[in-house]
N, C-alpha and C. Protein backbone atom coordinates (compact mmCIF):
# COMPACT_ATOMS: atom_id res chain seq x y z
N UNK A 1 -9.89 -36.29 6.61
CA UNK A 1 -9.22 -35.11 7.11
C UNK A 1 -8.15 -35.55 8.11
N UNK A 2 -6.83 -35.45 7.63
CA UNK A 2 -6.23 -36.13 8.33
C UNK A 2 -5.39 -34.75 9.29
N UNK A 3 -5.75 -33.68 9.30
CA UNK A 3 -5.43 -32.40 10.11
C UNK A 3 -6.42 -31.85 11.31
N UNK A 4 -6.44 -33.16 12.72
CA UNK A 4 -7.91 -32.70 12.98
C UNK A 4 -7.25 -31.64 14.46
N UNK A 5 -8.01 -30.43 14.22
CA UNK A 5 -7.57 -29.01 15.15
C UNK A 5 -8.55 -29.56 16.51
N UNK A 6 -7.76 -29.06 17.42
CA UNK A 6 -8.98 -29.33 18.47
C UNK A 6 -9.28 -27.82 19.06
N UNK A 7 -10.27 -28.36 20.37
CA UNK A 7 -11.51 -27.03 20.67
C UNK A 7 -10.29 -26.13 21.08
N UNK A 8 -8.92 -26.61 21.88
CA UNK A 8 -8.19 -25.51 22.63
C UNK A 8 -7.54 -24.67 21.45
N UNK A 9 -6.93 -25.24 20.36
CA UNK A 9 -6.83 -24.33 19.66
C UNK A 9 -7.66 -23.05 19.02
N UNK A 10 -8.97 -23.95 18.88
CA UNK A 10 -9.67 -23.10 17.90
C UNK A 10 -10.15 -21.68 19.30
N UNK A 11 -10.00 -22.04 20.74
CA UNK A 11 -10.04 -21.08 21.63
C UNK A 11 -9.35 -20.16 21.22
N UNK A 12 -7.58 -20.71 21.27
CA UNK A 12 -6.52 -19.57 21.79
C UNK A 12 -6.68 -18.77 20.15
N UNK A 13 -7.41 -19.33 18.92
CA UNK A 13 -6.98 -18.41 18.14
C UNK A 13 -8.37 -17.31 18.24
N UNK A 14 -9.24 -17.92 18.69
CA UNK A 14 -10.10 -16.98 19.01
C UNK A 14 -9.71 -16.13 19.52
N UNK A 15 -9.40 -16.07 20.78
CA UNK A 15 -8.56 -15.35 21.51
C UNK A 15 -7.47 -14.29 21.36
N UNK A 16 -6.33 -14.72 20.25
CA UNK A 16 -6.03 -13.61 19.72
C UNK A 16 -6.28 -12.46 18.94
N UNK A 17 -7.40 -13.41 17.66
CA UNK A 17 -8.40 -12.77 17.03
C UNK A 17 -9.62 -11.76 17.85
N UNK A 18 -9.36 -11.66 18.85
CA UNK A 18 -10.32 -11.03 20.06
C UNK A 18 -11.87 -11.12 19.47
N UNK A 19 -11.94 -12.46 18.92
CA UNK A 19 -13.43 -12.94 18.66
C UNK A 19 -14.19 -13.88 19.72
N UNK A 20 -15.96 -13.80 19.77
CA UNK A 20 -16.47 -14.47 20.56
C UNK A 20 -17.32 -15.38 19.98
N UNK A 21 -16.71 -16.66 19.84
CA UNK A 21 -17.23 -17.87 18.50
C UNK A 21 -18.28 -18.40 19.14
N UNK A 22 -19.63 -18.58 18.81
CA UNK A 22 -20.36 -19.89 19.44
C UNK A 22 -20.02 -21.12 18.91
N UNK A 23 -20.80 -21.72 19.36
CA UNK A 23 -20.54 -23.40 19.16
C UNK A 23 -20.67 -23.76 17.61
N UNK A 24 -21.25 -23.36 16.89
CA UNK A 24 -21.35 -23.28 15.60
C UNK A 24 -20.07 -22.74 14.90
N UNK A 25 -20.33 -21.70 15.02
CA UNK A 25 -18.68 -20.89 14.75
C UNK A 25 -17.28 -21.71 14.41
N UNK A 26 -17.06 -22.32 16.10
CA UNK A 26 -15.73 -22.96 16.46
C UNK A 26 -15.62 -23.85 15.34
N UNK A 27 -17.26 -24.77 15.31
CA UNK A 27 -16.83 -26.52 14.51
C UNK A 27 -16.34 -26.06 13.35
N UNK A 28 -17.66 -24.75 12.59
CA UNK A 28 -17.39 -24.63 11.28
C UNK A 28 -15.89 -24.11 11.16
N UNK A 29 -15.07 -22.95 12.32
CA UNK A 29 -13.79 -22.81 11.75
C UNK A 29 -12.87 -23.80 12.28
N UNK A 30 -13.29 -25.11 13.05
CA UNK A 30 -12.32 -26.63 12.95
C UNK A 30 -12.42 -26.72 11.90
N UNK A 31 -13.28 -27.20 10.48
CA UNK A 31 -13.43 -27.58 9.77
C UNK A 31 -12.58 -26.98 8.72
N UNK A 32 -13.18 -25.51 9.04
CA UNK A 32 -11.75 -24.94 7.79
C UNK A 32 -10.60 -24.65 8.28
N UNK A 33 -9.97 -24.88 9.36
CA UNK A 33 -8.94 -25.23 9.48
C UNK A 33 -8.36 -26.30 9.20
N UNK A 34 -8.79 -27.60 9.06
CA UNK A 34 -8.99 -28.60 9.04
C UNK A 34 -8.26 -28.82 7.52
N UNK A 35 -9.31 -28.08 6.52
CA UNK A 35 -9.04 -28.03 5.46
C UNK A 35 -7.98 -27.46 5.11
N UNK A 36 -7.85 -26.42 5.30
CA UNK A 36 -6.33 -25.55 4.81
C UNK A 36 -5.44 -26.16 5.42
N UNK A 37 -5.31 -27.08 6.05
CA UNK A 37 -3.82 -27.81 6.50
C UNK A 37 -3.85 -29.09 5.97
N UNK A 38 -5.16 -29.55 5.32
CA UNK A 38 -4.94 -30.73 4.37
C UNK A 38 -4.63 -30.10 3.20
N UNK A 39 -5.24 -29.20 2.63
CA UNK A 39 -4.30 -28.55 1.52
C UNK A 39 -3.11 -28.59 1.66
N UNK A 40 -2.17 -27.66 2.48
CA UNK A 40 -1.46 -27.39 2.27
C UNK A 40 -0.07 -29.15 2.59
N UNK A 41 -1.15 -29.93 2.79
CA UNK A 41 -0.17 -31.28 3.05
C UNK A 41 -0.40 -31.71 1.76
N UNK A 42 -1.24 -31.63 1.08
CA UNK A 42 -1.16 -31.67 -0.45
C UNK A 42 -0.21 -31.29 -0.87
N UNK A 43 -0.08 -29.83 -1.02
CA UNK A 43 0.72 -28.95 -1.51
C UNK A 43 2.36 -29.27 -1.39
N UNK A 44 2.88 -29.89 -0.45
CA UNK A 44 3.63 -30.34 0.06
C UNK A 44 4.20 -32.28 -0.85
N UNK A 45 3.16 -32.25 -0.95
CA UNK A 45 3.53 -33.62 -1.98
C UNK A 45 3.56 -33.22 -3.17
N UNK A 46 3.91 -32.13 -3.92
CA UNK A 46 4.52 -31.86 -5.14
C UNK A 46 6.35 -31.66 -5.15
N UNK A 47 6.56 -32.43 -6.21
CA UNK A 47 7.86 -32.84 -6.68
C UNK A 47 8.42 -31.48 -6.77
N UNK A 48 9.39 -30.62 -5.99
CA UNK A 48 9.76 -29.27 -6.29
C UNK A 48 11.41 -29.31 -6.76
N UNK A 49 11.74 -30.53 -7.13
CA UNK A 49 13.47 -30.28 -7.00
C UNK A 49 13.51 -30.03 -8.63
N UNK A 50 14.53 -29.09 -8.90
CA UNK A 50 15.07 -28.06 -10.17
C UNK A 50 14.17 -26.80 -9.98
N UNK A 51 13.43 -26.72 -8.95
CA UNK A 51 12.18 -25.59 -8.98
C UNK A 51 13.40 -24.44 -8.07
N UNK A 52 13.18 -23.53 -8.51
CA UNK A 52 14.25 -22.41 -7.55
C UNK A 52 12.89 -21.78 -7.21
N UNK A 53 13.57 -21.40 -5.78
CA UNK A 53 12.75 -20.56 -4.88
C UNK A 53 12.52 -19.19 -5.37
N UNK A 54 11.53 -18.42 -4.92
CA UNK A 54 11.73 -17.13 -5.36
C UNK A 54 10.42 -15.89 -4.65
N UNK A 55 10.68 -15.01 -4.99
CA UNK A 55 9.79 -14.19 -3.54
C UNK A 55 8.82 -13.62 -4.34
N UNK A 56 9.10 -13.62 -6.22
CA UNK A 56 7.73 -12.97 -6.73
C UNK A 56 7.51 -13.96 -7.87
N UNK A 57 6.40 -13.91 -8.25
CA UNK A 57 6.04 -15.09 -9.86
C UNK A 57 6.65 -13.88 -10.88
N UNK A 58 7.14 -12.87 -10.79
CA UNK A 58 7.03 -12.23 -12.05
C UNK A 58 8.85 -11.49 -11.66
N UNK A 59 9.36 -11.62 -12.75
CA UNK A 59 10.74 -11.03 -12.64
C UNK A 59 10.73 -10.08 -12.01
N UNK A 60 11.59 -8.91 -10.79
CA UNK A 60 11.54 -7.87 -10.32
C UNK A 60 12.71 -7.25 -10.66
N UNK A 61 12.57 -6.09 -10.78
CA UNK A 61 14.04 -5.19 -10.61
C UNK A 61 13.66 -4.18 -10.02
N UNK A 62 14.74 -3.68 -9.36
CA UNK A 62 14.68 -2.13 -9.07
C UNK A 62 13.59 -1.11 -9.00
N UNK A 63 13.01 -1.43 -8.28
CA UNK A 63 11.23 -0.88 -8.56
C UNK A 63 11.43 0.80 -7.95
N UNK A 64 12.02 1.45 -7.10
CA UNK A 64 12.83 2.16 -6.46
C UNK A 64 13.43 3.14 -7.82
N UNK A 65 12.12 4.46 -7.83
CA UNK A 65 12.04 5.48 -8.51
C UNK A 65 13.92 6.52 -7.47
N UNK A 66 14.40 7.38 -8.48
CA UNK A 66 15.04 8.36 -7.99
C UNK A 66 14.72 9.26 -7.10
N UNK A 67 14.77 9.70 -6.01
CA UNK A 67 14.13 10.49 -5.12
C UNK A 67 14.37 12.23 -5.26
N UNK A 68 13.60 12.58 -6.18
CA UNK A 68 13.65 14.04 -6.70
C UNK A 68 12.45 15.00 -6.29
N UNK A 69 13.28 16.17 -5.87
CA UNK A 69 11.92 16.89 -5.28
C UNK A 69 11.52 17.67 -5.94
N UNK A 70 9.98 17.92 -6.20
CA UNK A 70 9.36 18.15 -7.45
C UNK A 70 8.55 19.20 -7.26
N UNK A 71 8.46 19.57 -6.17
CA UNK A 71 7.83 21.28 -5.71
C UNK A 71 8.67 22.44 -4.75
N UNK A 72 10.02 21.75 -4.73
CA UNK A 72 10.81 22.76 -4.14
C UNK A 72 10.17 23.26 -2.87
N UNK A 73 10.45 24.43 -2.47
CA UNK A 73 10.75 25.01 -1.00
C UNK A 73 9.23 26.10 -0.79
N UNK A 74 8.23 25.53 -0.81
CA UNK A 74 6.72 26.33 -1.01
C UNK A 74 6.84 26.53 0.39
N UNK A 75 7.32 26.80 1.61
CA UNK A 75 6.72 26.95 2.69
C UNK A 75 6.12 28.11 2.81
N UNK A 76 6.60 29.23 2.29
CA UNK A 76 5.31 30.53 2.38
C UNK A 76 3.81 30.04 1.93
N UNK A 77 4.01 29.31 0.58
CA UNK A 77 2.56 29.25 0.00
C UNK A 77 1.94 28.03 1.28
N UNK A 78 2.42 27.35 1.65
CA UNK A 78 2.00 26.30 3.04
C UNK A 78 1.30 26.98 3.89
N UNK A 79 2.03 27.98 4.44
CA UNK A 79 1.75 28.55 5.58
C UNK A 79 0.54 29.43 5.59
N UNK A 80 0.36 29.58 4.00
CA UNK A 80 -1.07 30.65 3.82
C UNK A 80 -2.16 30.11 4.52
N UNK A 81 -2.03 28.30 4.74
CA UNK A 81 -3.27 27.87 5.28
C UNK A 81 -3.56 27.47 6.61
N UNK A 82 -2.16 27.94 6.97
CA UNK A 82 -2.56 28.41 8.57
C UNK A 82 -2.82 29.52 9.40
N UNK A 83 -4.06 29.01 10.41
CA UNK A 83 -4.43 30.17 11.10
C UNK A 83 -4.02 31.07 12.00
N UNK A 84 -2.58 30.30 12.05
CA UNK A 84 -1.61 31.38 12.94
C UNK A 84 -0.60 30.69 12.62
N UNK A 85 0.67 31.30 13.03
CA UNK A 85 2.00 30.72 12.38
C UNK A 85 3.26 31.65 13.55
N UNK A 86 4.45 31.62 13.44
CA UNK A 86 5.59 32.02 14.33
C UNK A 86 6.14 31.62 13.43
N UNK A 87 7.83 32.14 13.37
CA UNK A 87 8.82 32.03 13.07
C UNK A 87 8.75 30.55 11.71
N UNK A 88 7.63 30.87 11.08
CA UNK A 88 7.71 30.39 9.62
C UNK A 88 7.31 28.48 9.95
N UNK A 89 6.66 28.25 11.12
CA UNK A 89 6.02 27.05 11.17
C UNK A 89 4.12 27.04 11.58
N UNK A 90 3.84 26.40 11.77
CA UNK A 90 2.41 26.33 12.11
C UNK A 90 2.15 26.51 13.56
N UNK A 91 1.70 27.95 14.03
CA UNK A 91 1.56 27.37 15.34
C UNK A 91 -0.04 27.00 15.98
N UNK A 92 0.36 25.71 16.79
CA UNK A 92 -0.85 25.22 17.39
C UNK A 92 -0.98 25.13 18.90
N UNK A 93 -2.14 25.37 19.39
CA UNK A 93 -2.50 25.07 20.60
C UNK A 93 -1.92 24.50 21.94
N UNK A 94 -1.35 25.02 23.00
CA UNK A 94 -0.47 23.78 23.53
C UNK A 94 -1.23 22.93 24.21
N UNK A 95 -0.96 21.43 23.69
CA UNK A 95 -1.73 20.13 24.08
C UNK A 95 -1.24 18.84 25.70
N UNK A 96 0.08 19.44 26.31
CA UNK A 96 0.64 19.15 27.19
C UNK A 96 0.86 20.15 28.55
N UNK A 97 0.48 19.78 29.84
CA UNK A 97 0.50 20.69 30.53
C UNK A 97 1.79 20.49 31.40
């Protein structure tokens, strides 16, 4: 394992993670930390040149439907399900003094 994490790290990520690791905990997540950064130094020794970069494995286009509105102007039928209403909105409780 040539990625070895030490205890202060595996603290501060505790720490952000707002977790409380025992001693068990920490080694076992040194260890897999440990690991996923020897992976990824693996990963890193693959030959990538003619390889183009790219943000999905699968061709994308235009995924971005037309924005059409498809129930029109119901605010009467809306308002049936409120228990009180004014000037054609919902009225509620006042929550600020």
């Amino acid at each position: 394992m040539a990625n070895i994490i030490s205890d202060e790290t595996i603290e501060y990520v505790g720490i952000l993670a707002k977790l409380e690791l025992s001693d068990e905990e920490k080694e076992a997540a040194k260890q897999d930390m440990g690991r996923m950064l020897d992976y990824i130094d693996k990963l890193n020794e693959l030959d990538t040149t003619g390889v183009e970069p790219m943000s999905h494995v699968f061709p994308v286009t235009n995924v971005f439907r037309e924005d059409v509105v498809t129930n029109g102007d119901e605010r009467d039928k809306i308002l049936l399900n409120a228990p009180e209403q004014k000037d054609g909105a919902f009225k509620v409780p006042k929550t600020v003094e």
